[in-house]
N, C-alpha and C. Protein backbone atom coordinates (compact mmCIF):
# COMPACT_ATOMS: atom_id res chain seq x y z
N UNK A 1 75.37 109.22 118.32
CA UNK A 1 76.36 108.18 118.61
C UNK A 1 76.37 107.15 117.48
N UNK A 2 77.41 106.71 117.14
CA UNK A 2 77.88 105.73 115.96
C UNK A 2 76.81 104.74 116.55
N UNK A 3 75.65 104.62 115.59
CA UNK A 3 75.13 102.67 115.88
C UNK A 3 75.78 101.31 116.67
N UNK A 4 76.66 100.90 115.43
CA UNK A 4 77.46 99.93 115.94
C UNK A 4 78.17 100.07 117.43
N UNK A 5 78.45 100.82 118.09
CA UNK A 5 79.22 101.50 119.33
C UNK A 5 77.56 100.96 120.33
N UNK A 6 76.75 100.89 119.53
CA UNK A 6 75.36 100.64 120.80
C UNK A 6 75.03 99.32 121.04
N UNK A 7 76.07 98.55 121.63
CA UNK A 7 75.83 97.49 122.18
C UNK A 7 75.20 96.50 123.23
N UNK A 8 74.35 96.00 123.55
CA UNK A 8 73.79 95.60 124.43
C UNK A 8 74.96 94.98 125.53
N UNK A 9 74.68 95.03 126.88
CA UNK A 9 75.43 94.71 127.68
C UNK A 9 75.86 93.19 127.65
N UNK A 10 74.89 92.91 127.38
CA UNK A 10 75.29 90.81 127.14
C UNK A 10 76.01 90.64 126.09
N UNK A 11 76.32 91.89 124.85
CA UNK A 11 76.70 91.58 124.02
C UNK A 11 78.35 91.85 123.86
N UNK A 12 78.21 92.90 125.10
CA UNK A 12 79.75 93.01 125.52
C UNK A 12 80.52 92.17 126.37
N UNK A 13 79.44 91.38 127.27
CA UNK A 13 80.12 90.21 127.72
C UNK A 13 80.25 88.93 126.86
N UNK A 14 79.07 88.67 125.95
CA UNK A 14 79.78 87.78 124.88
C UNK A 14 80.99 87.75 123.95
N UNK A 15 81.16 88.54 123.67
CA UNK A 15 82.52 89.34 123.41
C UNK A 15 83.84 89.01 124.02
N UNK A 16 83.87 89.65 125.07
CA UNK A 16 85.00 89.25 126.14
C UNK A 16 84.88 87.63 126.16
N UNK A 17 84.18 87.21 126.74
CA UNK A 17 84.48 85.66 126.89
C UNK A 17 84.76 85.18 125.75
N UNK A 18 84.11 85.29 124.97
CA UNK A 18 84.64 84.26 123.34
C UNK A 18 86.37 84.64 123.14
N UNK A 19 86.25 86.00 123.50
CA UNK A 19 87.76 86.39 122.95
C UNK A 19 88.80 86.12 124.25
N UNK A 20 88.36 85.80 125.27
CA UNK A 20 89.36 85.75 126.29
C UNK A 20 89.48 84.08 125.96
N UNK A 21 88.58 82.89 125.88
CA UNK A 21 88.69 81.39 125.83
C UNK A 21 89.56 81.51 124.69
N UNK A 22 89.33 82.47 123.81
CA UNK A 22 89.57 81.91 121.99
C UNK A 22 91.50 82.06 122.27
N UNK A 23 91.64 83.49 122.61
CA UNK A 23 93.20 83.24 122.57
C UNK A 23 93.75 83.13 124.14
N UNK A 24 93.03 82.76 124.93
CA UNK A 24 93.76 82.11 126.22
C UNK A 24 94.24 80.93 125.78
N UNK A 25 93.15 79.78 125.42
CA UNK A 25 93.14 78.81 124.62
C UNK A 25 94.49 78.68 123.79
N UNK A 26 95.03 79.52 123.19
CA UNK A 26 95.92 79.48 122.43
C UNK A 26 97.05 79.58 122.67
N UNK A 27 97.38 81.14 123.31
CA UNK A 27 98.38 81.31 124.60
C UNK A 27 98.98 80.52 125.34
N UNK A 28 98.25 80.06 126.39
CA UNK A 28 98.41 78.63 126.92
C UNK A 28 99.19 77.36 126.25
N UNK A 29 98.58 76.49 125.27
CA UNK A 29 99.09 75.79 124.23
C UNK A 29 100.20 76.21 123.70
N UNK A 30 100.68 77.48 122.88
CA UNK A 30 101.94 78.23 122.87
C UNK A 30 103.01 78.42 123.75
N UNK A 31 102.56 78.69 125.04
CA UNK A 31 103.25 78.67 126.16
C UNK A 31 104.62 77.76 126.18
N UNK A 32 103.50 76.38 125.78
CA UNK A 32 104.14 74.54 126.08
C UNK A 32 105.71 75.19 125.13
N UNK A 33 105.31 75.51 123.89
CA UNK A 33 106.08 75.04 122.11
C UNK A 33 107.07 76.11 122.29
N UNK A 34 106.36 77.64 121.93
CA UNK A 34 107.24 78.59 121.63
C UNK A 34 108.01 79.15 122.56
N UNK A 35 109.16 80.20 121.99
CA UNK A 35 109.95 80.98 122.81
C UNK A 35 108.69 82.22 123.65
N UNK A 36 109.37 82.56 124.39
CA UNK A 36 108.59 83.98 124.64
C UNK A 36 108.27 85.45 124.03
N UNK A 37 109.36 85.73 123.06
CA UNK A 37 108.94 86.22 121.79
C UNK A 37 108.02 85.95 120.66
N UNK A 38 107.89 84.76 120.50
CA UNK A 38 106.88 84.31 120.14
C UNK A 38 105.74 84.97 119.95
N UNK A 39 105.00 85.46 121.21
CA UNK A 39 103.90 85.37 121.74
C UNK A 39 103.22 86.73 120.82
N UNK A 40 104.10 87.54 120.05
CA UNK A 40 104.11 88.49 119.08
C UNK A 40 102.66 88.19 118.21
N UNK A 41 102.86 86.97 117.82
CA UNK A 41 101.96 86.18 116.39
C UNK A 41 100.59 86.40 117.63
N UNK A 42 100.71 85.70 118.95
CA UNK A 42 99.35 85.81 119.11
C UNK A 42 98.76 87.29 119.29
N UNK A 43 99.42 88.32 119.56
CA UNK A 43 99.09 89.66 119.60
C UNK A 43 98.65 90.39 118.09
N UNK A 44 99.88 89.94 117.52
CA UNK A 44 99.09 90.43 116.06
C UNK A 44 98.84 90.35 115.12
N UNK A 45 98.22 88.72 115.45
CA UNK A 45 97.69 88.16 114.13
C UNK A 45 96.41 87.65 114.72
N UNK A 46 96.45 87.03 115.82
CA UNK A 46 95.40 85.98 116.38
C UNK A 46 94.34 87.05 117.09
N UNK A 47 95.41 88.00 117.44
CA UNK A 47 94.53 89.02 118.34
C UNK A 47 93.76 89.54 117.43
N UNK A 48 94.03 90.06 116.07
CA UNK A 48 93.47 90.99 115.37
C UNK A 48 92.14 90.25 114.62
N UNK A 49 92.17 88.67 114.55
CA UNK A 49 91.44 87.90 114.30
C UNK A 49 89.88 87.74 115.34
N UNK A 50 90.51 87.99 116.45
CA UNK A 50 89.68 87.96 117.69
C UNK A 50 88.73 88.97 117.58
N UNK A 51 89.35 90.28 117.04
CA UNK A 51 88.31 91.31 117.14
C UNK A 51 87.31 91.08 115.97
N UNK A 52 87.77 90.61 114.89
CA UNK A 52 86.55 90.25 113.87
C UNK A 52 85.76 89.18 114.27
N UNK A 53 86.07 87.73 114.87
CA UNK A 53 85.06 86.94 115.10
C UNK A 53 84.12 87.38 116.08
N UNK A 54 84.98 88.05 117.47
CA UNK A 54 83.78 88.10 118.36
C UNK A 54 83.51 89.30 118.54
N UNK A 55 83.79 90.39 117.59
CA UNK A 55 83.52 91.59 117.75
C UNK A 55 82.24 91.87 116.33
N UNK A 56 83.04 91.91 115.70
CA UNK A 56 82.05 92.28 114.25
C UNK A 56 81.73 90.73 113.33
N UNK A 57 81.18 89.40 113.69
CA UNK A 57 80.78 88.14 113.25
C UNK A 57 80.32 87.98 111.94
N UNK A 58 79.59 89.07 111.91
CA UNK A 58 78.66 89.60 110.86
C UNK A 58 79.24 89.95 109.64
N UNK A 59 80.59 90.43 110.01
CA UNK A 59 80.94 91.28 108.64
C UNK A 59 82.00 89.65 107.73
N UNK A 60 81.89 90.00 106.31
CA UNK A 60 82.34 89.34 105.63
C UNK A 60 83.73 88.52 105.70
N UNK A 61 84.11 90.41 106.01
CA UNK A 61 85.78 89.27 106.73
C UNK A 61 86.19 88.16 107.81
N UNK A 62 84.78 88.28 108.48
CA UNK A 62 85.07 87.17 109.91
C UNK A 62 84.71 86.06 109.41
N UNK A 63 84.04 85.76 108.34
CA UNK A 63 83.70 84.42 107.37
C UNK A 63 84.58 83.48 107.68
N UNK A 64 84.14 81.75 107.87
CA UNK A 64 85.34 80.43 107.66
C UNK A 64 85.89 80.65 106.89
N UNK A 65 85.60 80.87 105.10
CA UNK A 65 86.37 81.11 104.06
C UNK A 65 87.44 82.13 104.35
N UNK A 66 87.25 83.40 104.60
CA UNK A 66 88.31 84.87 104.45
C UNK A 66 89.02 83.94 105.86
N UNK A 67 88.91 83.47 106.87
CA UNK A 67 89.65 83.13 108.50
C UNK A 67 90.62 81.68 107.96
N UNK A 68 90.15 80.85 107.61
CA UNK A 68 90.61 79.97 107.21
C UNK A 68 91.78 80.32 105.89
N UNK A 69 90.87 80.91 105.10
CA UNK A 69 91.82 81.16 103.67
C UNK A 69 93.56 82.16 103.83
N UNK A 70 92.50 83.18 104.44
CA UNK A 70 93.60 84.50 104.86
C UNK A 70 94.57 84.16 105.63
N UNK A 71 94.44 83.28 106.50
CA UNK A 71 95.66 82.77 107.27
C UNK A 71 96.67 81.91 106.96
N UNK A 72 95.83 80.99 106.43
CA UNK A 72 96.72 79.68 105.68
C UNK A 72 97.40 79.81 104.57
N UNK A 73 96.88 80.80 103.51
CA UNK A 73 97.68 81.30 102.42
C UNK A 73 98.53 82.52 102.52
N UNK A 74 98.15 83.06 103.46
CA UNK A 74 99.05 84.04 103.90
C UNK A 74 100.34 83.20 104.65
N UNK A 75 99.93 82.55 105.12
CA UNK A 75 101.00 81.41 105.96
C UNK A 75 102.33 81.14 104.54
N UNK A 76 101.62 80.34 104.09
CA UNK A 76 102.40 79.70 103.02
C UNK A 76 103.26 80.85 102.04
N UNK A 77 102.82 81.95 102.05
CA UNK A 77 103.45 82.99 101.24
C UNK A 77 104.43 83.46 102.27
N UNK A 78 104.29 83.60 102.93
CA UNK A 78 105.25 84.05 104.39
C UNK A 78 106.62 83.27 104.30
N UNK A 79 106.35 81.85 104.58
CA UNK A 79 106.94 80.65 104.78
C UNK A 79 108.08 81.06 103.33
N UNK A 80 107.23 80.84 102.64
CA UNK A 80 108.55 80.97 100.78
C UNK A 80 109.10 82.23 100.83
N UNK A 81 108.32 83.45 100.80
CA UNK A 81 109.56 84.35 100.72
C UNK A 81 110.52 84.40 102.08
N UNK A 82 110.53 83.71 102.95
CA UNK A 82 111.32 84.03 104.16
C UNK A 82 112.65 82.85 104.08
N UNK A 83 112.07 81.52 103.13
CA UNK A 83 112.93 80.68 102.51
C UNK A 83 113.62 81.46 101.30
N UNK A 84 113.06 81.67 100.42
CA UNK A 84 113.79 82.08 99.30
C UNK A 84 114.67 83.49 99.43
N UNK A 85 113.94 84.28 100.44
CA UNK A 85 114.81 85.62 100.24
C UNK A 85 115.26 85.37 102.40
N UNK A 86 116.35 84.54 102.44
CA UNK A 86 116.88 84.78 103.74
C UNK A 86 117.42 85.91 104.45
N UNK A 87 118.63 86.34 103.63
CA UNK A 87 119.53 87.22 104.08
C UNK A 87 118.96 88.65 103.37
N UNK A 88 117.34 89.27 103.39
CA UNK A 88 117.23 90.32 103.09
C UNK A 88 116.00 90.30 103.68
N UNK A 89 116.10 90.71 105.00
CA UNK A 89 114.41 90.78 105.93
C UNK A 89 113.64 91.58 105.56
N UNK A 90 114.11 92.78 105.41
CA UNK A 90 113.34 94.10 104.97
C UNK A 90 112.47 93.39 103.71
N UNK A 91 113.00 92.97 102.93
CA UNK A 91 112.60 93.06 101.22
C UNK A 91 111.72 91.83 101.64
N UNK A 92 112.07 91.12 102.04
CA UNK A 92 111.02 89.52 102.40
C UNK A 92 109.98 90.11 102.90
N UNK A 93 109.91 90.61 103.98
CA UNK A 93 108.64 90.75 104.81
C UNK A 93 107.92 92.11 104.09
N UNK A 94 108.29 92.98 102.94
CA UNK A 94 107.88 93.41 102.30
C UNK A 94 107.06 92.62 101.19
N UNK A 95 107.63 91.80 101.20
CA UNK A 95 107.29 91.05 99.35
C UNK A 95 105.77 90.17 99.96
N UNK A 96 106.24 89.89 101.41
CA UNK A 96 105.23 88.57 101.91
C UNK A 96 104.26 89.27 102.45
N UNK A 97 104.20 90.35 102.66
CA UNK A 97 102.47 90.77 103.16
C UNK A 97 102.40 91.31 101.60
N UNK A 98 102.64 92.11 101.12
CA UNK A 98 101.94 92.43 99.41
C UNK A 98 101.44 91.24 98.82
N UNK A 99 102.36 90.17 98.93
CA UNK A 99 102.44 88.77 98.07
C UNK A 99 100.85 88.07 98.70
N UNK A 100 100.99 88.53 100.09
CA UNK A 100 99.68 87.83 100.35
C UNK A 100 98.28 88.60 100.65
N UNK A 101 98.22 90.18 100.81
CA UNK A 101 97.15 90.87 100.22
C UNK A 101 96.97 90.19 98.36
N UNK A 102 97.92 90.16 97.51
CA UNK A 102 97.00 89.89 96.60
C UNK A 102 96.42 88.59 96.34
N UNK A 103 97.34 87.63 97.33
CA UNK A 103 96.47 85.99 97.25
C UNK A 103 95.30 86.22 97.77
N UNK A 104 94.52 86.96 98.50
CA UNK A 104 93.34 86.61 99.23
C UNK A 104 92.89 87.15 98.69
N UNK A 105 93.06 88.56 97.96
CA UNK A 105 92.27 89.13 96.72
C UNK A 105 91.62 88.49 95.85
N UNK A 106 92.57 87.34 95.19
CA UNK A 106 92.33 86.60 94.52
C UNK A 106 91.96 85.65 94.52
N UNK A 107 91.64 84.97 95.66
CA UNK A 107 90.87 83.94 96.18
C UNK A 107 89.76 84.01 96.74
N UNK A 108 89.50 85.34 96.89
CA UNK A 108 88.53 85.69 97.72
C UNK A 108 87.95 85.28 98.55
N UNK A 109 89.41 85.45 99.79
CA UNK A 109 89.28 85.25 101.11
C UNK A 109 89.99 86.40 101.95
N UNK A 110 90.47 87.59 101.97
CA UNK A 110 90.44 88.55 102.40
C UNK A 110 90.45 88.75 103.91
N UNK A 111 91.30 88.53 104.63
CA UNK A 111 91.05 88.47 106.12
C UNK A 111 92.52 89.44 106.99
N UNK A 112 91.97 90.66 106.88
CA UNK A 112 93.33 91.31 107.37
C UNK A 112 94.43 91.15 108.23
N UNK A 113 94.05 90.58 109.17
CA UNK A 113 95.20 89.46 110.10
C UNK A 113 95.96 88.62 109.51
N UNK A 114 95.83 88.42 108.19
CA UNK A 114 96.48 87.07 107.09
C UNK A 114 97.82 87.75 106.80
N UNK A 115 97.76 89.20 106.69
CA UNK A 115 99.07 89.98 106.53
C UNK A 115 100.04 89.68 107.84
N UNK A 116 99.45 90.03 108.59
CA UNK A 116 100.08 89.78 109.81
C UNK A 116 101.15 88.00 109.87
N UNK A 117 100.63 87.33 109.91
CA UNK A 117 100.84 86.19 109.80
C UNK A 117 101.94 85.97 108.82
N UNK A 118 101.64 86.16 107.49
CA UNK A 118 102.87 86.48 106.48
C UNK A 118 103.97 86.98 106.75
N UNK A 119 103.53 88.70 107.74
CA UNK A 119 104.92 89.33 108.15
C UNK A 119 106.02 88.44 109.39
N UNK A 120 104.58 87.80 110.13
CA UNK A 120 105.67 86.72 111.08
C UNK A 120 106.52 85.77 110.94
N UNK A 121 106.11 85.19 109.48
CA UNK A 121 106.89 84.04 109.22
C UNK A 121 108.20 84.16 108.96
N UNK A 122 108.43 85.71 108.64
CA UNK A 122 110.19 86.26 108.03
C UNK A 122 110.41 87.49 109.77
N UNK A 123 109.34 87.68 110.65
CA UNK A 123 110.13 88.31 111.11
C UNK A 123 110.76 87.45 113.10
N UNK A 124 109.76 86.43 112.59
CA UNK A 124 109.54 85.22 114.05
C UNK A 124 111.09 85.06 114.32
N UNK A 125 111.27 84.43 115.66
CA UNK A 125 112.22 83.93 116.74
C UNK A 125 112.88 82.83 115.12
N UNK A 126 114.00 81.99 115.36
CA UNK A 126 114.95 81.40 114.98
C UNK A 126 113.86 80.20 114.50
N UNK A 127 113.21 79.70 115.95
CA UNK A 127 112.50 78.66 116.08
C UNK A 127 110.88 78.64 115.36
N UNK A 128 110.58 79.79 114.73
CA UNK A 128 109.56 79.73 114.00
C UNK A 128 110.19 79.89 112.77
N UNK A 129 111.10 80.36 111.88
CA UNK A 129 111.39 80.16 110.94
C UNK A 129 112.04 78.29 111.13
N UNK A 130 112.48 77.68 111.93
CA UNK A 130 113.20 76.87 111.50
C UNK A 130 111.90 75.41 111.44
N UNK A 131 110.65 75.81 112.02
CA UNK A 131 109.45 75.49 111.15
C UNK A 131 109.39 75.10 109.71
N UNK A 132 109.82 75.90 109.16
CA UNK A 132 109.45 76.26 107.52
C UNK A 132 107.94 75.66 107.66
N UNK A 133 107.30 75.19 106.52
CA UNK A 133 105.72 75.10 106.09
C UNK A 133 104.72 74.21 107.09
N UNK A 134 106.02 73.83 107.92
CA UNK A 134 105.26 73.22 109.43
C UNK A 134 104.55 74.61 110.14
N UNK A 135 104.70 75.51 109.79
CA UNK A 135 104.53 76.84 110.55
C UNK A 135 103.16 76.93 109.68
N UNK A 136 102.76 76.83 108.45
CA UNK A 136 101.34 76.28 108.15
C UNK A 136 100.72 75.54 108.86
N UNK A 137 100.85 74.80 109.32
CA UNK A 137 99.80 73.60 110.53
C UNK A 137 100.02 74.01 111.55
N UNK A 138 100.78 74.13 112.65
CA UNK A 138 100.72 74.85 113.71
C UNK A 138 101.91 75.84 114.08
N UNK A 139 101.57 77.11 114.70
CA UNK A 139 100.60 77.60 114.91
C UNK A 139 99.60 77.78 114.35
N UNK A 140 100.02 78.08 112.99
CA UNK A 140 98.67 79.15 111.97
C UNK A 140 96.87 78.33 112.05
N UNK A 141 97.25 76.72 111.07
CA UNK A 141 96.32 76.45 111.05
C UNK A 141 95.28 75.66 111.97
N UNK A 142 96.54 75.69 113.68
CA UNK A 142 95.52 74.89 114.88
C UNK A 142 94.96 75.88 115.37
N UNK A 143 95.53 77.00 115.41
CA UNK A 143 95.40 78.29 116.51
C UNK A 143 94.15 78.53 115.79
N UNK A 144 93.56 78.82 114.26
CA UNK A 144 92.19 79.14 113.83
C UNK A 144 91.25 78.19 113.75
N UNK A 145 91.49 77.07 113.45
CA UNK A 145 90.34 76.04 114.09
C UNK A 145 90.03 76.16 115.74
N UNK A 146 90.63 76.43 116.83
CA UNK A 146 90.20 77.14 117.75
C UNK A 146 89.43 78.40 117.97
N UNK A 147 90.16 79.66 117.52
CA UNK A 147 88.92 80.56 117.57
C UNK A 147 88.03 80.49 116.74
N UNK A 148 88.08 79.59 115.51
CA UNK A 148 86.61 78.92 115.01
C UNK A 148 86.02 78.89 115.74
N UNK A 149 86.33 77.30 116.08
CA UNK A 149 85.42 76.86 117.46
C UNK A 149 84.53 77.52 118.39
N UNK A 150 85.60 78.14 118.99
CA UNK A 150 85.28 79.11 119.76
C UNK A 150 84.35 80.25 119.88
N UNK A 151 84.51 80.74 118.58
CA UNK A 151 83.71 81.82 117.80
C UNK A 151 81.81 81.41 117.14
N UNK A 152 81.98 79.82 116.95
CA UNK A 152 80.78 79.28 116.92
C UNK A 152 80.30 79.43 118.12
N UNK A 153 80.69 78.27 119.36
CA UNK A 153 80.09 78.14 120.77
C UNK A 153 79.46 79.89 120.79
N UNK A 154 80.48 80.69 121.14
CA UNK A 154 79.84 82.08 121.54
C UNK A 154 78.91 83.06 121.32
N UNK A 155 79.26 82.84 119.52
CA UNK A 155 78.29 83.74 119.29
C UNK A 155 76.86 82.92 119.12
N UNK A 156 76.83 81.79 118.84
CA UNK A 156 75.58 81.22 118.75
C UNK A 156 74.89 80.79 119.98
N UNK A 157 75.50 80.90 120.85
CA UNK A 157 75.39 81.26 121.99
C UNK A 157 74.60 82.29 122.68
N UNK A 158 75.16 83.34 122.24
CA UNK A 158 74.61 84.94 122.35
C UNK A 158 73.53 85.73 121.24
N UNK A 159 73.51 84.07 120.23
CA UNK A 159 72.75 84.69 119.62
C UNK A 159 72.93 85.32 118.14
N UNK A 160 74.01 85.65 118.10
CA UNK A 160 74.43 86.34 116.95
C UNK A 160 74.81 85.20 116.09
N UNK A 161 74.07 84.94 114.74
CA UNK A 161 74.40 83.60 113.94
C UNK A 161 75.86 83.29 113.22
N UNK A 162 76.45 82.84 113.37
CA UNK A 162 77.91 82.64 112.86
C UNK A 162 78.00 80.85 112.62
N UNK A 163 78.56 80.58 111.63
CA UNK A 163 78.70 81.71 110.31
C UNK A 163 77.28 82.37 109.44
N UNK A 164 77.45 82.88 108.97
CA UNK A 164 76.19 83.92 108.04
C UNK A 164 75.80 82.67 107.21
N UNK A 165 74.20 82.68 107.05
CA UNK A 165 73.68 81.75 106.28
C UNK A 165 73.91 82.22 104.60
N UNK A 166 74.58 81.98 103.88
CA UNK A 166 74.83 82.15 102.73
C UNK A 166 73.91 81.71 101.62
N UNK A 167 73.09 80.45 102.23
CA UNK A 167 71.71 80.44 101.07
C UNK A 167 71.11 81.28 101.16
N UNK A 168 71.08 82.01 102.34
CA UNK A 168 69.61 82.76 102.65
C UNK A 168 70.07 84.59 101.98
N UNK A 169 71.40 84.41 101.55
CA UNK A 169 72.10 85.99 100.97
C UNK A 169 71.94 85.34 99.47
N UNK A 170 71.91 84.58 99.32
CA UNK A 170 71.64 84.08 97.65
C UNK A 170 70.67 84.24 97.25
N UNK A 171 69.64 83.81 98.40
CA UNK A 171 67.97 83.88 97.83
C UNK A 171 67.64 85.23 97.57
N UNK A 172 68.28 86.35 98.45
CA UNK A 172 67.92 87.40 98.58
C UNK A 172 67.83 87.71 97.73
N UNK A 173 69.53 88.19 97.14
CA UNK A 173 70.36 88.53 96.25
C UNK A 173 69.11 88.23 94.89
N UNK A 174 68.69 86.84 94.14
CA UNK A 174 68.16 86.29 93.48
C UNK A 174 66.63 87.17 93.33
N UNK A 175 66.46 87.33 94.41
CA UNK A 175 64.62 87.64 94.51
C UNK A 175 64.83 89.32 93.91
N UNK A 176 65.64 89.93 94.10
CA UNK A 176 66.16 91.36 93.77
C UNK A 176 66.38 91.76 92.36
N UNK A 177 67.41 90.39 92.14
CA UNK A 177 67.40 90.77 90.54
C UNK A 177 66.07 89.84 90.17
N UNK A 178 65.09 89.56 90.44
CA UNK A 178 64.20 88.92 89.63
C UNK A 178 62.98 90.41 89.75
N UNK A 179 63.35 90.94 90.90
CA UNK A 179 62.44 92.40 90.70
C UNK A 179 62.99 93.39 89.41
N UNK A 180 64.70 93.10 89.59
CA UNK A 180 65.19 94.51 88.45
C UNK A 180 64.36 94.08 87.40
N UNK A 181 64.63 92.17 86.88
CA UNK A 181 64.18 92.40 85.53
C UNK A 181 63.21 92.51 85.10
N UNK A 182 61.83 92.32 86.42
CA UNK A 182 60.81 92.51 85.61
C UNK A 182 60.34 93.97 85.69
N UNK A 183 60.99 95.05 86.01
CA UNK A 183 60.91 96.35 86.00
C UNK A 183 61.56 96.47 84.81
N UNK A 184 62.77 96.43 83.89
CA UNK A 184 63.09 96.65 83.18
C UNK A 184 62.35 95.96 81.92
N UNK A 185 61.62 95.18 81.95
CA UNK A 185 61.26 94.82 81.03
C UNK A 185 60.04 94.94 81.08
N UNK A 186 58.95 96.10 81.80
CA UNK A 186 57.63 96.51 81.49
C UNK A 186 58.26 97.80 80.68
N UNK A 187 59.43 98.60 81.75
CA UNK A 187 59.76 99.53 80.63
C UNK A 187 59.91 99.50 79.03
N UNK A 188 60.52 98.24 78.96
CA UNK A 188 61.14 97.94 77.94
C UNK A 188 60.22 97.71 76.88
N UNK A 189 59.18 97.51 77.12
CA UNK A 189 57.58 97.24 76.46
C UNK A 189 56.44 98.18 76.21
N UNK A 190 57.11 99.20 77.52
CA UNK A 190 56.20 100.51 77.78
C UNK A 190 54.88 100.08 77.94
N UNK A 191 54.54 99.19 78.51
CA UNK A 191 53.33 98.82 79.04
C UNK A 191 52.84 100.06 80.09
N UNK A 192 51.83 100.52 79.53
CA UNK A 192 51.28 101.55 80.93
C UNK A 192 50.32 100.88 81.32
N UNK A 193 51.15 100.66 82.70
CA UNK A 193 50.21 99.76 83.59
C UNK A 193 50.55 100.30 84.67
N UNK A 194 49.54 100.50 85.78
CA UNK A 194 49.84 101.07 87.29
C UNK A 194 50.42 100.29 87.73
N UNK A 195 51.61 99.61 88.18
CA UNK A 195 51.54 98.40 89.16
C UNK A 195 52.59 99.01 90.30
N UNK A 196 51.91 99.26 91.58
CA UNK A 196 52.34 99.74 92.88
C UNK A 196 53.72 99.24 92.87
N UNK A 197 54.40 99.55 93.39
CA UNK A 197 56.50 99.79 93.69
C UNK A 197 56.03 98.47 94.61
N UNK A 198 55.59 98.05 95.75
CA UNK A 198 55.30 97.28 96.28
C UNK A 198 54.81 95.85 96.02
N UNK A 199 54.32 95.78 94.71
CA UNK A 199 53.67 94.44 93.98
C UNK A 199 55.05 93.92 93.40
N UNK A 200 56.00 94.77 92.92
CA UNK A 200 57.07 94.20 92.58
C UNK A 200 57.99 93.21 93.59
N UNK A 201 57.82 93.61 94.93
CA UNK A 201 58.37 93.34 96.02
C UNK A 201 57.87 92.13 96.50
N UNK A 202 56.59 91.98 95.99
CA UNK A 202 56.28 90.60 97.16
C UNK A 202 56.14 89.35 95.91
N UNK A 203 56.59 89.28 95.00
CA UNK A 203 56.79 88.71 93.38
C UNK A 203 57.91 87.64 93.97
């Protein structure tokens, strides 16, 4: 059986709850503002967001940076080509998820739901285009400071640390290459010296 698929039972109820508060939470609040079409963005953008924070926390893409970044710049790319190219939906909502896979590339914030978001801004109700870059602040950027939120309380909650301690992947990272180089540079000297694979490790 796939590892990851072996979840502890608390860990499937942490799960559900983070993700049922995170976009009930949102839903709700939406309810008040948008049309009922609408409710599209929370299915497949917010939803798809949901499964990375409280499903996989761990992995890179559920990061503040890639959640925060991927959405908001994906937002804003959405927003312009859906202004600049009006009367050609196809080609807009083409241009605005490419346009914004390569912003997060390049920013390196990467958060696959950010496409999503882009494609909504050219393909939303009347009343989300007539937003324009207000559609940056809310929905996009209240709705993810919520399942932030949200996504903290739960998983730290349950245990699972969110967000990832990033000094502690630096130190690592650091202590690793301080093993390559001093392996490469006994070679490099040809020192014949026994020194156990293990002495390098605790250096």
């Amino acid at each position: 059986m796939y590892r990851e698929t072996m979840l502890h039972k608390s860990d499937l109820l942490w799960t559900f709850l983070g993700s049922f508060c995170g976009i009930g939470l949102i839903g709700l609040i939406n309810s008040q503002i948008f049309e009922v079409q609408d409710h599209i963005f929370l299915i497949g953008s917010f939803g798809a967001s949901a499964v990375l924070l409280y499903g996989v926390s761990n992995s890179p893409l559920s990061q503040p940076r890639n959640l925060f970044g991927g959405h908001i710049l994906s937002a804003i790319v959405g927003v312009t080509t859906a202004q600049l190219l009006p009367d050609t939906l196809w080609f807009a909502s083409t241009l605005a998820v490419s346009l914004s896979i390569m912003v997060m590339q390049m920013t390196k914030t990467l958060h696959p739901p950010g496409g999503a978001t882009a494609l909504i801004a050219n393909i939303g109700s009347a009343k989300i285009k007539e937003l324009g870059y207000w559609y940056v602040v809310s929905p996009v950027a209240s709705g993810v400071i919520i399942l932030f939120l949200i996504a903290m309380v739960f998983n730290n909650l349950s245990g699972r640390k969110y967000p990832l301690n990033k000094g502690r992947k630096r130190r690592v990272k650091s202590q690793k290459l301080k093993v390559e180089s001093q392996k490469q540079e006994v070679e490099r000297l040809k020192l014949k010296v026994d020194i156990p694979e293990e002495k390098f490790e605790t250096v």
